[in-house]
N, C-alpha and C. Protein backbone atom coordinates (compact mmCIF):
# COMPACT_ATOMS: atom_id res chain seq x y z
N UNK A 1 179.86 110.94 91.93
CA UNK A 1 179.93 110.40 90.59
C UNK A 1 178.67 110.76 89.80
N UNK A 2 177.49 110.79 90.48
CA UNK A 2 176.30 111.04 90.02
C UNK A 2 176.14 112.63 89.56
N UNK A 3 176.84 113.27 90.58
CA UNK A 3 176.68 114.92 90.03
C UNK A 3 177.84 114.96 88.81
N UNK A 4 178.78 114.35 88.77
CA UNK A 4 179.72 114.53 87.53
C UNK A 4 179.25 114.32 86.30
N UNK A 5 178.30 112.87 86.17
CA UNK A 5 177.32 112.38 85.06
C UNK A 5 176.39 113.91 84.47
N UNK A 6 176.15 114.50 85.89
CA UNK A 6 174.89 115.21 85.62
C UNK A 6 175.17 116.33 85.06
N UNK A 7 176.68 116.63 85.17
CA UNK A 7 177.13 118.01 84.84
C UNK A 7 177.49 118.23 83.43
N UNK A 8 178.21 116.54 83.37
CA UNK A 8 178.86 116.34 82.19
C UNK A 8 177.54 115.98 80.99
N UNK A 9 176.39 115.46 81.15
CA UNK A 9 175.32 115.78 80.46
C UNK A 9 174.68 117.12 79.90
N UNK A 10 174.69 117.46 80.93
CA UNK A 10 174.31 118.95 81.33
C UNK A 10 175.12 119.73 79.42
N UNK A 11 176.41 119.85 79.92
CA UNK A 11 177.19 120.58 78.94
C UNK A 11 177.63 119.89 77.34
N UNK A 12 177.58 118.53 77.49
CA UNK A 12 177.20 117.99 76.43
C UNK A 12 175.92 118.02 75.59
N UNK A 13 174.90 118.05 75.84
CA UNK A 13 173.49 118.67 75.41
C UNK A 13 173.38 119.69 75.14
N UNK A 14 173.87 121.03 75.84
CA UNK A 14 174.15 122.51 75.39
C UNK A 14 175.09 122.42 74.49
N UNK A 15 176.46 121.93 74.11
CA UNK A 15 176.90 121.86 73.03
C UNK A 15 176.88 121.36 71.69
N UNK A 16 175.90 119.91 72.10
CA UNK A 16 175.16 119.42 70.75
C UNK A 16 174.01 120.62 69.80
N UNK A 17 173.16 120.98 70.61
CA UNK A 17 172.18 121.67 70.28
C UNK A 17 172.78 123.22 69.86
N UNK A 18 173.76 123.49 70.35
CA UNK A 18 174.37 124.61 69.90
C UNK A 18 175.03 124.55 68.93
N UNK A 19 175.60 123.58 68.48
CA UNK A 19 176.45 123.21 66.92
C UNK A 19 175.48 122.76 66.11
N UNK A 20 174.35 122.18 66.26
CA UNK A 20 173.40 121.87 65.38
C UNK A 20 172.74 123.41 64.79
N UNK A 21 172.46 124.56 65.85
CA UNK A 21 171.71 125.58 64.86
C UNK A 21 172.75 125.81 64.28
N UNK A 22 174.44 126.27 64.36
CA UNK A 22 175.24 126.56 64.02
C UNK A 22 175.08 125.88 62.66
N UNK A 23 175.28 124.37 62.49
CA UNK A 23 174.75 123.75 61.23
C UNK A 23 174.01 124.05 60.40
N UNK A 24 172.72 124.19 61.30
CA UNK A 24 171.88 124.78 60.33
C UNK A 24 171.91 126.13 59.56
N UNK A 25 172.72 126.94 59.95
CA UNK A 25 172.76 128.36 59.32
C UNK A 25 173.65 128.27 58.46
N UNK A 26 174.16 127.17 57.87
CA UNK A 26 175.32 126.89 56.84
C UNK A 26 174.51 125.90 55.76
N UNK A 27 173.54 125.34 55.36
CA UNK A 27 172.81 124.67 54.82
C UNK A 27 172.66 125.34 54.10
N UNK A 28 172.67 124.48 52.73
CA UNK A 28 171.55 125.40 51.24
C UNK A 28 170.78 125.76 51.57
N UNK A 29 169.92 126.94 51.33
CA UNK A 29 168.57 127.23 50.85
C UNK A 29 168.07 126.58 50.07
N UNK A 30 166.55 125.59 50.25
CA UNK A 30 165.85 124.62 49.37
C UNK A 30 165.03 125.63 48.31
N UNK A 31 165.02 124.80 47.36
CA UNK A 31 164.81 125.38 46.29
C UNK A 31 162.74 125.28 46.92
N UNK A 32 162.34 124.44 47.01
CA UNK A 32 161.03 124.25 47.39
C UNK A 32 161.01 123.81 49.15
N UNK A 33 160.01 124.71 49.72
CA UNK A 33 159.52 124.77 51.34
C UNK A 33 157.95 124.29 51.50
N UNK A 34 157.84 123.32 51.73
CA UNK A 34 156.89 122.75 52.60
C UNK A 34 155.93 123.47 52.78
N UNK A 35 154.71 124.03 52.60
CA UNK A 35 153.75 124.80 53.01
C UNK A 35 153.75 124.68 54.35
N UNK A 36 153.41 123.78 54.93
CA UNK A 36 154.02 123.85 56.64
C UNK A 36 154.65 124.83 57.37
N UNK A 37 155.97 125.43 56.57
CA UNK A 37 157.40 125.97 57.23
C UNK A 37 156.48 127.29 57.63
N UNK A 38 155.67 128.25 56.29
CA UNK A 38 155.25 129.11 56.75
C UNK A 38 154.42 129.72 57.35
N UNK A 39 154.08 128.48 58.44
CA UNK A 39 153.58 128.98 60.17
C UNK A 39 154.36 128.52 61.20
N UNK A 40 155.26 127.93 61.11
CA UNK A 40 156.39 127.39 62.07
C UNK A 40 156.86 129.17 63.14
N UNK A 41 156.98 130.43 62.32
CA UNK A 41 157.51 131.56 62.48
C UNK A 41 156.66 131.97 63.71
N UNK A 42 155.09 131.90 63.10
CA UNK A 42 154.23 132.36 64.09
C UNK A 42 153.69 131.57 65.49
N UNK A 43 154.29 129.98 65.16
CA UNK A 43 153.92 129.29 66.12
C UNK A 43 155.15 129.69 67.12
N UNK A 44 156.59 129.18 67.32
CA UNK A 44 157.41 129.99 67.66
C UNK A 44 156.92 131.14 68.68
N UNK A 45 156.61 132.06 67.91
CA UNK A 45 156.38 133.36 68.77
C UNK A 45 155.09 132.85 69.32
N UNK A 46 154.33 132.20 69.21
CA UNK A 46 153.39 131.66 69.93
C UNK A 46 153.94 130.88 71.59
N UNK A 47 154.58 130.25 71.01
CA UNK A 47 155.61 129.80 72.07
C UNK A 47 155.98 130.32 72.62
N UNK A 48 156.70 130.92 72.51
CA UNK A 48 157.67 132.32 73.13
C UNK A 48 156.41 132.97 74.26
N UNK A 49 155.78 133.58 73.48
CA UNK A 49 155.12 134.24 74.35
C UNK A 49 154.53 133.63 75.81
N UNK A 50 154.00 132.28 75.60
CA UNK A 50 153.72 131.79 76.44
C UNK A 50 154.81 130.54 77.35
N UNK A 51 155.35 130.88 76.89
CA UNK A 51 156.67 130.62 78.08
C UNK A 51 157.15 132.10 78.89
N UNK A 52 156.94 132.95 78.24
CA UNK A 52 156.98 134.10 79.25
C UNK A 52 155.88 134.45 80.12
N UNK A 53 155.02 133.87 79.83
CA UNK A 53 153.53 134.52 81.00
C UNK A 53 154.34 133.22 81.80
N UNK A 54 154.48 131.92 81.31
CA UNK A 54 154.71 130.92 82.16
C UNK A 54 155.99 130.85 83.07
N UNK A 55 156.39 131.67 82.50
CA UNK A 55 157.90 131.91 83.70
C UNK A 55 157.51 133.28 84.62
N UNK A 56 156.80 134.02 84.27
CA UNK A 56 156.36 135.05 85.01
C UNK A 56 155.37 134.42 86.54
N UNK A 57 154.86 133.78 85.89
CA UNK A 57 153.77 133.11 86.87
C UNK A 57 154.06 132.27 87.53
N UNK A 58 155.57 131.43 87.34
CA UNK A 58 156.25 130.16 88.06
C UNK A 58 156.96 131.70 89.18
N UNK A 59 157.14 132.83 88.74
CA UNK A 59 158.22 133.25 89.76
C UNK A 59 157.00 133.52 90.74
N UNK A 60 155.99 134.07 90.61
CA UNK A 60 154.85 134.56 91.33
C UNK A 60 154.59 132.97 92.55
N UNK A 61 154.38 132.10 91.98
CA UNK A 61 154.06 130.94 92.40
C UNK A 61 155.44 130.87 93.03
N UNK A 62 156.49 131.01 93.33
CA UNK A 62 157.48 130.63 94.09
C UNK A 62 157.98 131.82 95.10
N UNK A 63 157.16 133.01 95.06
CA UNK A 63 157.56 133.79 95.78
C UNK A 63 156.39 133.56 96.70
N UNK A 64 155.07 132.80 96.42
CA UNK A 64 153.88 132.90 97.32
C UNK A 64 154.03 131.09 98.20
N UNK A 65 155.72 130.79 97.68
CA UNK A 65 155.70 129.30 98.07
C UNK A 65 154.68 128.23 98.28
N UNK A 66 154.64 128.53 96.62
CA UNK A 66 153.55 127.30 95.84
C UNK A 66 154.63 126.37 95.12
N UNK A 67 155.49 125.71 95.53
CA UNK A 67 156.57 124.90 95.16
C UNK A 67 155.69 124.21 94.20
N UNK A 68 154.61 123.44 94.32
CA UNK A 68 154.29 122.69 93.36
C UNK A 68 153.94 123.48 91.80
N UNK A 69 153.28 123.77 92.13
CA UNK A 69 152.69 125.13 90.92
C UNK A 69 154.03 125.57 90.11
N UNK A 70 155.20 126.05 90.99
CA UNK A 70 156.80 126.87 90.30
C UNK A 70 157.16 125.45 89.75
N UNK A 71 156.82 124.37 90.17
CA UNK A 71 157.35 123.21 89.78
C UNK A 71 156.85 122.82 88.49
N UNK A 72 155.44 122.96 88.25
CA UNK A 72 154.80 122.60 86.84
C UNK A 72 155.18 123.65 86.41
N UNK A 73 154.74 125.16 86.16
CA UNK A 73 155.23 125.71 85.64
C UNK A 73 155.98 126.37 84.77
N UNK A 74 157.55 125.60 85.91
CA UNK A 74 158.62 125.96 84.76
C UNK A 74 158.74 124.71 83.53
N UNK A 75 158.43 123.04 84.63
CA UNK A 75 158.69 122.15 83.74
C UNK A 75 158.08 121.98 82.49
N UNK A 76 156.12 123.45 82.31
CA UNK A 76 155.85 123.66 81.18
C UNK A 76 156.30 124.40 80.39
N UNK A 77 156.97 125.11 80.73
CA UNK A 77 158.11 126.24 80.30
C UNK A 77 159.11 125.45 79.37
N UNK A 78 159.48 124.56 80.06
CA UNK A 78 160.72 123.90 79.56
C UNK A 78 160.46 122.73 78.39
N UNK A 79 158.89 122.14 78.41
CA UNK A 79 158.87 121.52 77.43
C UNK A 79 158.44 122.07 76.32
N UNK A 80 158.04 123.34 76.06
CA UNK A 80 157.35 124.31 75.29
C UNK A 80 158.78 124.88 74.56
N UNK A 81 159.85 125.51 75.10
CA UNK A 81 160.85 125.65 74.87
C UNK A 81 161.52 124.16 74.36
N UNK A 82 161.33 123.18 74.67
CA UNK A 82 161.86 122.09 73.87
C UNK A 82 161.17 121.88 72.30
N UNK A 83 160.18 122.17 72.60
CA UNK A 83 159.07 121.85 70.88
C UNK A 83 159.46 123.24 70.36
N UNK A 84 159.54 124.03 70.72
CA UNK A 84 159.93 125.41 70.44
C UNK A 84 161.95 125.49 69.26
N UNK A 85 162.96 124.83 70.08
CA UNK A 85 163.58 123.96 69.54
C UNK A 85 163.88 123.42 68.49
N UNK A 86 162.54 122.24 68.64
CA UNK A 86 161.99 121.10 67.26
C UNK A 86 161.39 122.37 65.92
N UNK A 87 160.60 122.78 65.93
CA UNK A 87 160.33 124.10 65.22
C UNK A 87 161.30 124.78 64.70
N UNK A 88 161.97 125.51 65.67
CA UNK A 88 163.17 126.50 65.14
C UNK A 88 164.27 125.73 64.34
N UNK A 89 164.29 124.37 64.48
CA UNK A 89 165.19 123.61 63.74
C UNK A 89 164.74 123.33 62.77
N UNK A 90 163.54 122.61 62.35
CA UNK A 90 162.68 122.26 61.20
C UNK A 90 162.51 123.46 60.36
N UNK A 91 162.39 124.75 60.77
CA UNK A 91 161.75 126.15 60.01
C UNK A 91 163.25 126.11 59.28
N UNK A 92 164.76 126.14 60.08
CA UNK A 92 166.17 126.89 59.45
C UNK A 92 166.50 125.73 59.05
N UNK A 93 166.22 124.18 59.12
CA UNK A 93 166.79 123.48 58.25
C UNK A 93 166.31 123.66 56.60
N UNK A 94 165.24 124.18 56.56
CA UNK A 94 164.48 124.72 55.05
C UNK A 94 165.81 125.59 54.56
N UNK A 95 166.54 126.17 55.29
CA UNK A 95 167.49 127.32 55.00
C UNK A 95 166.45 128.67 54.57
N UNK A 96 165.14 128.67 54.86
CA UNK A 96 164.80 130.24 55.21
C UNK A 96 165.46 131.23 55.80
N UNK A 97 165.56 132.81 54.74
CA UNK A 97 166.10 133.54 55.50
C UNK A 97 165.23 135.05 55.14
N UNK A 98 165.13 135.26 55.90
CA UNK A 98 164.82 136.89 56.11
C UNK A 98 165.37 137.81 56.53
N UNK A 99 165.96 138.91 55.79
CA UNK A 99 166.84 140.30 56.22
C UNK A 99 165.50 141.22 56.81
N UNK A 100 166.60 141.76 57.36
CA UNK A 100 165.50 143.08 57.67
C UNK A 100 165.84 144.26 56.86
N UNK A 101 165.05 144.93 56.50
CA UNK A 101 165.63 146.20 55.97
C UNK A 101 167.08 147.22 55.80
N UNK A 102 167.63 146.88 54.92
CA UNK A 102 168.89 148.44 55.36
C UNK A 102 168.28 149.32 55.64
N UNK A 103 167.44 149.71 55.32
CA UNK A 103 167.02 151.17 55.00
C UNK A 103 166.12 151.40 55.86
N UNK A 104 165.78 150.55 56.70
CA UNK A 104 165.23 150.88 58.06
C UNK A 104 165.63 151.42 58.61
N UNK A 105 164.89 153.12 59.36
CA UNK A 105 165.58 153.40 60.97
C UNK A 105 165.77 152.59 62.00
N UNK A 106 164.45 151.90 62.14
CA UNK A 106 164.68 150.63 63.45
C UNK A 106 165.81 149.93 63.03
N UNK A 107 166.08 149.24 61.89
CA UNK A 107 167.65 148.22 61.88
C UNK A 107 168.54 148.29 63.08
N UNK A 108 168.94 149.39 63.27
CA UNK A 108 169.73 149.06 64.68
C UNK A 108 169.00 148.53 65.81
N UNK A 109 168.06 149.31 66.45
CA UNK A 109 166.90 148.28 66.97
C UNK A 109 166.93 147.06 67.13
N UNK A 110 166.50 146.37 66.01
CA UNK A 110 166.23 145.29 65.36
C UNK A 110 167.93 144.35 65.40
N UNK A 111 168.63 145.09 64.92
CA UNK A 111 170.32 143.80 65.22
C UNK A 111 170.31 143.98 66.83
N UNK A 112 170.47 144.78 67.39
CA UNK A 112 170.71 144.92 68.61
C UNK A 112 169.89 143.85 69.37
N UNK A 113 168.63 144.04 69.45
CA UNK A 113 167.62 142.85 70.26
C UNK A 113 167.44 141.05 69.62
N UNK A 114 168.19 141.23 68.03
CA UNK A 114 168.12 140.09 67.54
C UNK A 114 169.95 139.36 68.61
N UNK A 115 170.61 139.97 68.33
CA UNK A 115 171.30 140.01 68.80
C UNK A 115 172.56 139.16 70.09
N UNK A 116 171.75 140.26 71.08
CA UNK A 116 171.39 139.77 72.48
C UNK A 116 170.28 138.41 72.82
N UNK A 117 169.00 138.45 71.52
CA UNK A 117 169.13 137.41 72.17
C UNK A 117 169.45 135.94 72.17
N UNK A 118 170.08 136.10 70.32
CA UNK A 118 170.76 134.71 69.92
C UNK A 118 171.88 134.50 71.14
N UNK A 119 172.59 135.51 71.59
CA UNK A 119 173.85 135.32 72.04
C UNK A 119 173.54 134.81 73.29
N UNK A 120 172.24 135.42 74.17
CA UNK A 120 171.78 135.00 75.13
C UNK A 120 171.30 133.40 75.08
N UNK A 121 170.15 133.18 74.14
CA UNK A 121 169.53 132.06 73.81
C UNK A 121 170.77 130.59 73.50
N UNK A 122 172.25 131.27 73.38
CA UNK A 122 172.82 130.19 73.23
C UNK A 122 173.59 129.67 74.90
N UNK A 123 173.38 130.86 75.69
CA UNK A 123 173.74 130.71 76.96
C UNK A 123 173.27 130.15 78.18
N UNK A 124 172.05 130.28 77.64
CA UNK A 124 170.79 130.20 78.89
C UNK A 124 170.87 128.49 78.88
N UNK A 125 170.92 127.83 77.94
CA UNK A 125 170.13 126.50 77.87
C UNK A 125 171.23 125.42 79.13
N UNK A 126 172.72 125.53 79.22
CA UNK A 126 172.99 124.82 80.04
C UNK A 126 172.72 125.80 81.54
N UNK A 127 172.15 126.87 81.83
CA UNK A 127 171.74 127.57 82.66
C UNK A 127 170.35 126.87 83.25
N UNK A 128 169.57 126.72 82.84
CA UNK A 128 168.17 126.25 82.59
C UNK A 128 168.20 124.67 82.71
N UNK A 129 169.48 124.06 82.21
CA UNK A 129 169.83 122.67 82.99
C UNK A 129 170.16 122.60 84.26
N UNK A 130 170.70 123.47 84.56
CA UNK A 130 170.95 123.31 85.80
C UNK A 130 170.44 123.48 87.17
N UNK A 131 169.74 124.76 86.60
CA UNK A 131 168.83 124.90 87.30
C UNK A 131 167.64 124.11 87.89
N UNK A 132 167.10 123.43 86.51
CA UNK A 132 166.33 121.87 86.67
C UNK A 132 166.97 121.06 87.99
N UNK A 133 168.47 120.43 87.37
CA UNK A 133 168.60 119.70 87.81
C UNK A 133 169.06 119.90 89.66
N UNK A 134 169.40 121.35 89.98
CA UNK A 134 169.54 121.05 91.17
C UNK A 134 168.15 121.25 91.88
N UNK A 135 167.22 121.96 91.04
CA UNK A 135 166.07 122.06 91.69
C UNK A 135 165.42 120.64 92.17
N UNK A 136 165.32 120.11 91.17
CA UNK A 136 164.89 118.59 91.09
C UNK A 136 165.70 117.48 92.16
N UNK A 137 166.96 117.96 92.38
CA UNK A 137 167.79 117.05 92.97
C UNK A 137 167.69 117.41 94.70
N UNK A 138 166.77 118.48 94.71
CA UNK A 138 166.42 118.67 96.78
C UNK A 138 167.88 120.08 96.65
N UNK A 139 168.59 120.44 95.60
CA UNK A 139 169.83 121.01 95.87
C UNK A 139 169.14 122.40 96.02
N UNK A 140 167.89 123.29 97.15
CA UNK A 140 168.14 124.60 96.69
C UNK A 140 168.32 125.78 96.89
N UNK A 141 169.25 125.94 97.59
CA UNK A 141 170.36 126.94 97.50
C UNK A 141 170.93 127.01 96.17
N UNK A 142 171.63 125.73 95.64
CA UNK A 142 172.13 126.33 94.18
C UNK A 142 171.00 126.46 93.46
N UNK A 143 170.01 125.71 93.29
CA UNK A 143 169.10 125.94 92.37
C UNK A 143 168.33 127.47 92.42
N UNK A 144 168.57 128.36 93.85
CA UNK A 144 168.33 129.97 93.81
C UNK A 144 169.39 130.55 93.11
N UNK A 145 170.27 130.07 93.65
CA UNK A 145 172.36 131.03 93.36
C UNK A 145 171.92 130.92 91.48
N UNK A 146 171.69 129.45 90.85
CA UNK A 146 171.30 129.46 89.46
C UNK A 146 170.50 130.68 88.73
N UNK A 147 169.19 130.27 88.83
CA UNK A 147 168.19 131.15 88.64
C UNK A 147 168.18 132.38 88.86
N UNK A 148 168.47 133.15 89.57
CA UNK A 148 169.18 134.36 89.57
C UNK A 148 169.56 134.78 88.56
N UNK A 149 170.19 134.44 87.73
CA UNK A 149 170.60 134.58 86.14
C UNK A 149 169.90 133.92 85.48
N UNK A 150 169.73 132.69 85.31
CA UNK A 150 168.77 131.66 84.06
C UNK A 150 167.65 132.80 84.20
N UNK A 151 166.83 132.81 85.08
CA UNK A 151 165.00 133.09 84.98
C UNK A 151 165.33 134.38 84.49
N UNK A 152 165.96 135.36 84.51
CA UNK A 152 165.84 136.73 83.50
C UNK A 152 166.48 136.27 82.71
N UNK A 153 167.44 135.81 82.18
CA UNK A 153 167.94 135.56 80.86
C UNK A 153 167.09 135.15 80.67
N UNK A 154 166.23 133.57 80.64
CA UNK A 154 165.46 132.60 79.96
C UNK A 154 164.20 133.79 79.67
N UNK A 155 164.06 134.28 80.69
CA UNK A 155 162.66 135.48 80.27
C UNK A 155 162.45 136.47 78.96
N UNK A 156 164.31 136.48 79.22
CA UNK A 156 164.38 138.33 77.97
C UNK A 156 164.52 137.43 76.77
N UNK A 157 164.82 136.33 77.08
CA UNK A 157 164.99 135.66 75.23
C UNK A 157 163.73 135.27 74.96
N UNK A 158 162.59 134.51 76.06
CA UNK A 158 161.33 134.52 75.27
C UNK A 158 160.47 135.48 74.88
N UNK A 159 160.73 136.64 75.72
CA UNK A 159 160.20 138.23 75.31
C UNK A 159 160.84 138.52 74.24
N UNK A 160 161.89 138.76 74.15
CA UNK A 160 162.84 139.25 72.69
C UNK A 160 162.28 138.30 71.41
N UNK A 161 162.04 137.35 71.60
CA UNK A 161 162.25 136.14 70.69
C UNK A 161 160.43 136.81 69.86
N UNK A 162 159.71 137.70 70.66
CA UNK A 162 158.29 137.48 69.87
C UNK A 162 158.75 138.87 69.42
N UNK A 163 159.68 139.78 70.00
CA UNK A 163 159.95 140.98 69.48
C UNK A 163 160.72 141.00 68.17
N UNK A 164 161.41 140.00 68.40
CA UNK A 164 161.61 139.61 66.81
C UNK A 164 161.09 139.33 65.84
N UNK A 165 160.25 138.45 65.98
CA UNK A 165 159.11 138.09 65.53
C UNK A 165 158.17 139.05 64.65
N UNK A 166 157.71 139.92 65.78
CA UNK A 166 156.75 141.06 65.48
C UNK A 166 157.53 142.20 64.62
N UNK A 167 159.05 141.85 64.67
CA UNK A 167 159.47 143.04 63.89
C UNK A 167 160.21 142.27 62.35
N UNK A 168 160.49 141.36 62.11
CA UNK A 168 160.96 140.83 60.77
C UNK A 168 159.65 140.49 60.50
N UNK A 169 158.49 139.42 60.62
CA UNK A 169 157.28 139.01 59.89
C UNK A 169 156.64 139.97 58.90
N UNK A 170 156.54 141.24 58.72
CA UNK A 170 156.45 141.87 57.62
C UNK A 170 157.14 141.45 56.89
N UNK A 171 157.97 141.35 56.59
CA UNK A 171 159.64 140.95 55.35
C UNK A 171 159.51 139.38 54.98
N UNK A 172 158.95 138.54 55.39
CA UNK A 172 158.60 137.17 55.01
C UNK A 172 158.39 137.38 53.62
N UNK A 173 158.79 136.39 52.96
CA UNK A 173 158.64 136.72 50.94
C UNK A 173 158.01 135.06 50.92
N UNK A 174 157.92 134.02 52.12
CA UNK A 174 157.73 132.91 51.80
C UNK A 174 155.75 132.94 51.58
C-alpha cells in the first residue's frame, strides 16, 4: 500500500509541475518585468551547471562506494534543481520570451538541443523520483535498473540547459 502511495505521488507531482510550465507558456506577456527577472536566466544556468559537476561527482562517489557522499550529492542535486524550478517558473510566469535568430546558421543547432532538452527535462523528473525513492527506501537494485536512464538524462538536460543559455543570452532585449 505504501509503494502504491509512493508511486501514485511520484506521477502526480510530475504531472502537476508539467502542466504548470505548460501554463505558463500560455500567459500574457507583462507589460512591466521586475528588475529581478533579468538575472533569474543567468542564475538558472548557474544552477544547471552545478548540478552537473554535482551529478558527475555523486557518480564518481558511487562508483568508489562512498554511499554517503552519492547520497548528499545527488540530494544537492535535487534541491538545486528544485529552486532551479522556483526560478524557471517565476522568470516564464513574467511571460518573457526570446527567439533565436532565423537567420542564424546555428538555429538548427540551437532548436535541436533546445529541444531534446525540454522534451527530456519533462521526462526525467518522475525518473529522478524514483530513483530517490527506491534509493532511499533500501530498494537498490531498482534504484541502479532506474538511474541507468535518469543520471544521463538528468545530466544532458543540466549540460544542455547552460548550452542554452550560453547560446540565446545574446538575444535578451530585457
Amino acid at each position: 500500500m505504501k509503494e502504491k502511495l509512493a508511486l501514485r505521488t511520484i506521477y502526480i507531482v510530475s504531472a502537476i509541475v508539467f502542466v504548470a510550465v505548460v501554463v505558463l507558456f500560455n500567459l500574457p506577456k507583462q507589460e512591466s518585468i521586475p528588475g529581478f527577472v533579468r538575472y533569474l536566466p543567468t542564475l538558472n544556468a548557474i544552477i544547471n551547471g552545478t548540478c552537473s559537476v554535482l551529478l558527475l561527482v555523486s557518480w564518481v562517489m558511487i562508483a568508489r562506494k562512498q554511499v554517503k557522499w552519492h547520497k548528499y550529492l545527488n540530494i544537492s542535486a535535487f534541491m538545486l534543481s528544485a529552486l532551479f524550478l522556483v526560478s524557471y517558473i517565476i522568470f516564464h510566469a513574467f511571460g518573457v520570451e526570446t527567439r533565436y535568430p532565423a537567420d542564424s546558421p546555428y538555429r538548427g543547432i540551437y532548436l535541436f538541443i533546445l529541444i531534446t532538452h525540454i522534451i527530456l527535462a519533462a521526462g526525467v523528473l518522475p525518473l529522478v523520483l524514483l530513483s530517490f525513492y527506491r534509493g532511499l527506501t533500501g530498494q537498490i537494485e531498482s534504484h541502479k535498473r532506474i538511474t541507468q536512464w535518469a543520471m544521463p538524462i538528468w545530466l544532458y538536460v543540466t549540460i544542455t540547459g547552460v548550452v542554452v543559455y550560453l547560446m540565446i543570452s545574446p538575444y535578451y532585449t530585457f
